[in-house]
Structures are given as structure tokens and as C-alpha cells.
Protein backbone atom coordinates (compact mmCIF):
# COMPACT_ATOMS: atom_id res chain seq x y z
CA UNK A 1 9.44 38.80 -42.82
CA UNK A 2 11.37 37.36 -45.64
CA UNK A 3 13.35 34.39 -45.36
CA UNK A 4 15.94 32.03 -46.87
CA UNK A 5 15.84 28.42 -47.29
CA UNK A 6 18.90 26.32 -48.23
CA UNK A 7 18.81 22.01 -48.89
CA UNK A 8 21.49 20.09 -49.20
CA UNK A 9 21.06 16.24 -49.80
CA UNK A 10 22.53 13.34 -50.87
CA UNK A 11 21.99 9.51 -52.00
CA UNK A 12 23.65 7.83 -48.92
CA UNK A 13 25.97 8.67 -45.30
CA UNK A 14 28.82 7.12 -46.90
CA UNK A 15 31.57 8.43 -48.85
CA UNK A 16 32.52 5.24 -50.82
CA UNK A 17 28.80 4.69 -52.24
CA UNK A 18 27.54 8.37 -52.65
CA UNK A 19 26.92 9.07 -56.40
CA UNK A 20 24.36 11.86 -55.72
CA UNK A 21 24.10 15.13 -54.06
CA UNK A 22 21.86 17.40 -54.31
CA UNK A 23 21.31 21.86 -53.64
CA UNK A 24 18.56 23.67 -53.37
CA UNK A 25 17.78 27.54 -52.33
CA UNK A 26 14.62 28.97 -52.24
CA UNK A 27 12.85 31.96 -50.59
CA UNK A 28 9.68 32.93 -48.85
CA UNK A 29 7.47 35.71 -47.58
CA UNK A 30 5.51 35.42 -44.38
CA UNK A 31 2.68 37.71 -43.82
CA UNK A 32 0.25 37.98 -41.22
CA UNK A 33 -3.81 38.86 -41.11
CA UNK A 34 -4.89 42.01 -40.00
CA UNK A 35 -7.91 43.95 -38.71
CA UNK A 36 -8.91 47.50 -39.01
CA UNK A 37 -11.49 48.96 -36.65
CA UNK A 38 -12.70 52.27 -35.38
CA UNK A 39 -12.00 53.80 -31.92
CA UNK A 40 -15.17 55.85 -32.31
CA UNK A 41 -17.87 54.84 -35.32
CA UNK A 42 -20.38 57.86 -35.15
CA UNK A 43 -20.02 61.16 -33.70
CA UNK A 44 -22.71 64.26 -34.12
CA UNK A 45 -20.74 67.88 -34.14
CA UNK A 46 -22.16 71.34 -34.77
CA UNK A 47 -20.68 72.76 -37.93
CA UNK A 48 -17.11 74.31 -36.91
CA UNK A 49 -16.84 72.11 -33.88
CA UNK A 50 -13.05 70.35 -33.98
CA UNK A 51 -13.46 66.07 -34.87
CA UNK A 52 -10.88 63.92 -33.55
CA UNK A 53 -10.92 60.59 -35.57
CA UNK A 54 -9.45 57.18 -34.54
CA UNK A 55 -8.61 54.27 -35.66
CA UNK A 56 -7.15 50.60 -34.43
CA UNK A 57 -4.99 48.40 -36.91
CA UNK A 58 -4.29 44.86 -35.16
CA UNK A 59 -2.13 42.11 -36.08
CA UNK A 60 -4.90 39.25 -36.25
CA UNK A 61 -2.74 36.30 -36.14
CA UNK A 62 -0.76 37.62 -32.39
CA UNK A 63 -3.10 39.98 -31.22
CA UNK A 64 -0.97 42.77 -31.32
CA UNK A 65 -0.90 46.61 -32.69
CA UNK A 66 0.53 47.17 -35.75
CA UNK A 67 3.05 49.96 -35.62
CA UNK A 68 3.81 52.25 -38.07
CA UNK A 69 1.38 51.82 -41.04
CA UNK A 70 0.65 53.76 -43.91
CA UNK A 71 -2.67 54.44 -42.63
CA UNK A 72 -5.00 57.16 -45.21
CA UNK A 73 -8.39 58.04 -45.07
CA UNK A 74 -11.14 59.80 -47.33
CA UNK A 75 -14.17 61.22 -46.95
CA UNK A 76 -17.63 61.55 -48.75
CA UNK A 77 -17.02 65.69 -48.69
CA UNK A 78 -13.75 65.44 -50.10
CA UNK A 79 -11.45 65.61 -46.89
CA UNK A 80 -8.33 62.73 -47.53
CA UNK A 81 -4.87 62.38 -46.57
CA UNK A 82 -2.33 60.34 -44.16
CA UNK A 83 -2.93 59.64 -40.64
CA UNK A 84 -0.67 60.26 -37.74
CA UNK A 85 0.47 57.58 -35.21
CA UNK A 86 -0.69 57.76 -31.40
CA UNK A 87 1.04 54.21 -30.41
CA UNK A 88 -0.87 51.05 -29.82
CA UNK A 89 -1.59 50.75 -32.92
CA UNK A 90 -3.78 53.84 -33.09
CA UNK A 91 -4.05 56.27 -36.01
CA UNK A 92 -5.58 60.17 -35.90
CA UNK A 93 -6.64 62.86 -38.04
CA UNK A 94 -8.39 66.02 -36.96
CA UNK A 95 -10.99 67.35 -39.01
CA UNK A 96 -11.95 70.41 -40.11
CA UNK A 97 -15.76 70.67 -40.36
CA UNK A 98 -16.89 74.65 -40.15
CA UNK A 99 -17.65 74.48 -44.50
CA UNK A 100 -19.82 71.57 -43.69
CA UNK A 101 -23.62 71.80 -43.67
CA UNK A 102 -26.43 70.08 -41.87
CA UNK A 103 -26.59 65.71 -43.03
CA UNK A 104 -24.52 62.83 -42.81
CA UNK A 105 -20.66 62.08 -43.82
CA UNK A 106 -18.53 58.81 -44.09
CA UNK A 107 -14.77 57.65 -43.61
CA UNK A 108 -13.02 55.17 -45.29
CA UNK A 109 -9.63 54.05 -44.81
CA UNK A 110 -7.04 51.89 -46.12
CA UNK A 111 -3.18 50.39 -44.81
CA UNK A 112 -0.41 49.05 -46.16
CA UNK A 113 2.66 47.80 -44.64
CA UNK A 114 5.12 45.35 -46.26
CA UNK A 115 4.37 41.82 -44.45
CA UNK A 116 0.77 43.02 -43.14
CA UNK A 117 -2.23 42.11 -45.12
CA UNK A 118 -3.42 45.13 -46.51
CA UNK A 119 -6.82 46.32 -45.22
CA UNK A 120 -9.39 49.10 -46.46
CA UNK A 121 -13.07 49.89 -44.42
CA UNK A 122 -15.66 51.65 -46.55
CA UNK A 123 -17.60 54.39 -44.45
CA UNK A 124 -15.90 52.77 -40.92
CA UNK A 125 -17.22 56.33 -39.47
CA UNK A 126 -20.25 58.39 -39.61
CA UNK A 127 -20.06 61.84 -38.90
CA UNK A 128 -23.83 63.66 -38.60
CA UNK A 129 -23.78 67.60 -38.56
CA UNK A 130 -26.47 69.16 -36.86
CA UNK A 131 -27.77 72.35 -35.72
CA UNK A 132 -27.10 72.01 -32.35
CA UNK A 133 -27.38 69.34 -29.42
CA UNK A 134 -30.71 68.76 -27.71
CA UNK A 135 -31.10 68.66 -23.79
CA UNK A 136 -34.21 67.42 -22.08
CA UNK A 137 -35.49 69.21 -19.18
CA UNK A 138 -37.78 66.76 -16.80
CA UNK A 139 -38.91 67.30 -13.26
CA UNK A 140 -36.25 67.40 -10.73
CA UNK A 141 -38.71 66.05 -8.18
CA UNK A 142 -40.28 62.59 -8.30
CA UNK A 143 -44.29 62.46 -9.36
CA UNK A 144 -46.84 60.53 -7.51
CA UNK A 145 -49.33 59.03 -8.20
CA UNK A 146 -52.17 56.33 -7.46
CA UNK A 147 -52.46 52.59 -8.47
CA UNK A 148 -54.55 52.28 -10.73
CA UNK A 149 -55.11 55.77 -12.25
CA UNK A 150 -52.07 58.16 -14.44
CA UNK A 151 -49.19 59.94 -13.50
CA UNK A 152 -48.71 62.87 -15.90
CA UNK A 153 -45.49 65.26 -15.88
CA UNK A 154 -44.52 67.78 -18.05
CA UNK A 155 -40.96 67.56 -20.49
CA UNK A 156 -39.25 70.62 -22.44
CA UNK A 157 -37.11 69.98 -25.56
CA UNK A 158 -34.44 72.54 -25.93
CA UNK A 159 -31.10 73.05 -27.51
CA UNK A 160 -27.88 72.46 -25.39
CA UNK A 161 -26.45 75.36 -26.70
CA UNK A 162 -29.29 78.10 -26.55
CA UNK A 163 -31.22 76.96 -24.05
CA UNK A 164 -34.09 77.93 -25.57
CA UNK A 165 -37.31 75.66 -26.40
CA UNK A 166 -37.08 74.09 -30.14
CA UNK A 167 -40.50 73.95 -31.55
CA UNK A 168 -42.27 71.34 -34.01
CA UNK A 169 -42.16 67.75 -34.10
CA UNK A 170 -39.89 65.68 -31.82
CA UNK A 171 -39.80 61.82 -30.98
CA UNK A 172 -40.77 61.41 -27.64
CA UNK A 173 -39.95 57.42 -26.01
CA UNK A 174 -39.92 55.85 -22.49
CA UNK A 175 -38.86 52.32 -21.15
CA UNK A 176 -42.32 52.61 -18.86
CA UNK A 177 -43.68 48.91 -19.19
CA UNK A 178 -47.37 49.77 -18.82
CA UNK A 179 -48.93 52.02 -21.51
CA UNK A 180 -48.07 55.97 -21.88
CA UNK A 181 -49.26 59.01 -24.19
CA UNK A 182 -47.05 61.70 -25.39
CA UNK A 183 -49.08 64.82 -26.17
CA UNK A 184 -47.15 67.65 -27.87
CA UNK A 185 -47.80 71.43 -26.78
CA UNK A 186 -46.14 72.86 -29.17
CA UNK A 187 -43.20 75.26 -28.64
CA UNK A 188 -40.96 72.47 -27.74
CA UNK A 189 -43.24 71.42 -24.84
CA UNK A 190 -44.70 67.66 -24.17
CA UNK A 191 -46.90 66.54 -21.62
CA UNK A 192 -46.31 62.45 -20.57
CA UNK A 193 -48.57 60.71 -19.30
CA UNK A 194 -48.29 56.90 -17.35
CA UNK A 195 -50.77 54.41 -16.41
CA UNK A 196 -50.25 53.48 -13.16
CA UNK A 197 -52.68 49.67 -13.90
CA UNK A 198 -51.94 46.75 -12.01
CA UNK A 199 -48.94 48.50 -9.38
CA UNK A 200 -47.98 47.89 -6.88
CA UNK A 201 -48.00 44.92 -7.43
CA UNK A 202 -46.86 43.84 -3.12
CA UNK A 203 -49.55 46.30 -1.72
CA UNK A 204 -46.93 48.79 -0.74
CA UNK A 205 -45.48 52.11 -2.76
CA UNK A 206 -42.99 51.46 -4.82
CA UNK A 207 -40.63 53.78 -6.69
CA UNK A 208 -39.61 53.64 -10.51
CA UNK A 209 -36.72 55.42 -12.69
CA UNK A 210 -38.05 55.66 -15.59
CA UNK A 211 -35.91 56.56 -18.90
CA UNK A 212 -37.15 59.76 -21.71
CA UNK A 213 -35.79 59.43 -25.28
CA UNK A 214 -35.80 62.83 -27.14
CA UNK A 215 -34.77 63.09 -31.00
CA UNK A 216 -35.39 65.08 -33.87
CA UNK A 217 -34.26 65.71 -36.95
CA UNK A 218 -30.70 67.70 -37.60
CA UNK A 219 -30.40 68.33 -33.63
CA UNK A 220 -29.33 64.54 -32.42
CA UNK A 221 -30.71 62.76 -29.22
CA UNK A 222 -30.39 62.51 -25.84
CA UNK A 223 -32.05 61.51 -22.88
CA UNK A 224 -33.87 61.90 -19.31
CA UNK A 225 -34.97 60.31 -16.15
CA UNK A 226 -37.82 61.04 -14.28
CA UNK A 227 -38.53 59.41 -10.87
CA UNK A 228 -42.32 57.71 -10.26
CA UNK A 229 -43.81 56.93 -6.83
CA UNK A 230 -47.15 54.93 -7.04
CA UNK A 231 -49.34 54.62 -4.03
CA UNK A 232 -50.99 51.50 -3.24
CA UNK A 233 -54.76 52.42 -3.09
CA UNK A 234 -56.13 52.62 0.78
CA UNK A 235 -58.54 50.73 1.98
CA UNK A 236 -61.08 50.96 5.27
CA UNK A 237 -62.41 48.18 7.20
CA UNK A 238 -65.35 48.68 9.49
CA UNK A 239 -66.11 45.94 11.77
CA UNK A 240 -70.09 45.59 12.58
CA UNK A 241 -69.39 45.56 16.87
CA UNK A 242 -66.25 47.07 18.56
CA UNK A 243 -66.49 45.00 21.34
CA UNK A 244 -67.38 41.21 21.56
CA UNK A 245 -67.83 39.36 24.49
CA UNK A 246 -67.10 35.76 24.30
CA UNK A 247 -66.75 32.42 26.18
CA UNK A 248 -63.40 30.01 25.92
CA UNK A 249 -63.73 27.70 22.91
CA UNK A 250 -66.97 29.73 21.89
CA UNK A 251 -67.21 30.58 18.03
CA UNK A 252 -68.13 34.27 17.57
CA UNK A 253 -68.68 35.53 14.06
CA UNK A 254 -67.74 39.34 12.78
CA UNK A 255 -68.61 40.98 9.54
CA UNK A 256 -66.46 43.31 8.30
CA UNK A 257 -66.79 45.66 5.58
């Protein structure tokens, strides 16, 4: 806020020595730091889809919202104007984006509001356009497979909104710990396949969730989980008698194979 400040002195208590007084009146400004962050710092939209964009204006210095900023924005295709206030210190604009085409966009904004430092963000938001979402389609059912040996499962790459398969090159990732090969089949197809080396490692099955990353260029990403069994390989012990007679405290010896 803005404030007043008025001094008054003089050169001693008494009235019978004071030879000096003194008046003074000056004024000040306080102002407080800010900080300007977005609710939401990358979204992916198909061209025409609606775009809600937020973002959060805090007082620094109390930790509170800021309310009722001049809050405008701009954008790398041109969009720019004022944005509206939600509360909380929240600010919104909806965006138009059916004349945009496929590739990346940015936000920037900047606030002013007397007593608040001022604050602008260069590209705070990314906005990607792409042809459409992808979806990953993995085996409903868990795979088994041996220690020791591979587990291989088939994934299809399609597009959220089609359904169909999307052909060509996409980037294929798991979190499996052990090594894996992706093989593409073309037509949107991949065949996955896990070493199954050194597990179980307790001698009993044990069951695994493992995580499928999926991107490719101008559709987005998304993700999968298929579920893993491994076996624990068997083993047969043949004993060279069934039957063994023996005295107390007599030492017998068995092989066993």
C-alpha cells in the first residue's frame, strides 16, 4: 500500500530551554514479491479440440493468491488477450485451436497490479497438436513363461480415436530390468520379447507388472501394462534304493541324482 510518515522533534522536554523543533513528512510505497506459475504446463489436443488454460499468481512474501490482476497472455500463433479470474488466484482463457496445424505452440504471460511486483513467463505452456491420441492394446491375460528362457507377447499401436492400427515407426520402451527386444511387424504391430535370466530368484513363481511406453511422432504417448508369470524351472530327484534298511546310530549313505 502507500503510506504516510510524519516526525516531529525537538532539542529538549522542556519548555524554558527548547530552541529547536523540528517537521518532517515523507511517503512510501510497499510492494510485495510475486510468483507466476502454470496450473497445467503441456497439454497435446487434436486440432479443433477446446484448450482450457490456467494460471496461478501468488503473493511470495504471505503465501497468498493475488486477486484481481491484470493477467494477459500471447501466443507463438498469434492468439493474445486478457485473462478471466476463477478465484484463488487463478486466471483462464479458452482457446480456440481448429486453424491450427500439426507442431508445437507456446504461452507467455505477464501481470500487473499496483503494489505487486510485476511478473511475465516466456513460453510457461506448451501446447503440441497432433493427429490424434495413441492407445496401446496389450494382452489382457498375463504371459508365462520359464526361468531362464523368453517371454514374448504381442502389442498393437492404434489411434484413440479410430481405432485402427497406425503403421510405420513407433518408440517402443519397458521398465523390464533384464534385457528385452522390440521387433516391429509393421502395420502398427510389435512383437516384445523378455528374458526371463536369473528369476526367480526364491525358487518359486513370481509375478511382474511390467510398464509399455508407446510414442511417435505428431500422435503423443501413452502407455500399457502387461502382467508376467515366470516359472521356476522343475527339477527331479531319483534316489539310487527306495528302501534302506538300517541299524540305530548306523551311517547309511544315498546317492541321489
Amino acid at each position: 500500500g502507500d503510506y504516510q510518515v510524519i516526525v516531529e522533534w525537538t532539542n529538549n522536554n522542556t519548555y524554558l530551554t527548547r530552541d529547536q523543533v523540528g517537521f518532517v513528512e515523507f511517503r512510501f510505497k510497499l510492494w510485495h514479491h510475486t510468483n507466476l506459475t502454470a496450473v497445467d504446463s503441456y497439454f497435446e489436443r487434436v486440432a479443433g479440440d477446446p484448450l482450457l488454460i490456467k494460471v496461478r499468481f501468488l503473493d511470495d512474501d504471505i503465501n497468498e493468491s493475488v486477486h484481481f490482476a491484470s493477467v494477459k497472455y500471447n501466443s507463438t500463433f498469434g492468439a493474445s488477450g486478457a485473462m478471466g479470474y476463477l478465484g484463488s488466484g487463478v486466471y483462464f482463457i479458452d482457446i480456440g485451436t481448429s486453424s491450427l496445424g500439426l507442431g508445437d505452440y507456446y504461452f507467455s504471460f505477464n501481470t500487473t497490479l499496483e503494489f505487486y511486483e510485476n511478473q511475465t513467463a516466456i513460453d510457461l505452456i506448451r501446447l503440441k497438436i497432433i493427429k490424434q491420441p495413441l492407445a496401446l492394446e496389450v494382452p489382457s491375460a498375463a504371459i508365462n513363461a520359464m526361468a531362464n528362457s523368453y517371454a514374448i507377447c504381442q502389442v498393437n499401436v492404434t489411434g484413440a480415436i479410430s481405432g485402427a492400427l497406425i503403421p510405420g515407426d513407433a518408440n517402443i520402451t519397458t521398465d523390464w530390468g533384464n534385457p528385452y527386444q522390440v521387433t516391429n511387424d509393421t502395420f502398427g504391430t510389435f512383437t516384445l520379447n523378455f528374458s526371463t535370466i536369473d528369476i526367480p530368484t526364491q525358487g518359486v513363481l513370481e509375478s511382474f507388472t511390467i510398464t509399455v511406453f508407446a510414442n511417435k511422432t505428431d500422435y503423443g504417448a501413452t502407455t500399457g501394462f502387461i502382467t508376467l508369470i515366470v516359472n521356476p524351472i522343475q527339477t527331479i530327484a531319483d534316489a539310487n534304493k527306495s528302501i534302506v534298511n538300517a541299524y540305530l546310530n548306523e551311517v547309511i549313505d544315498l546317492k541321489v541324482n
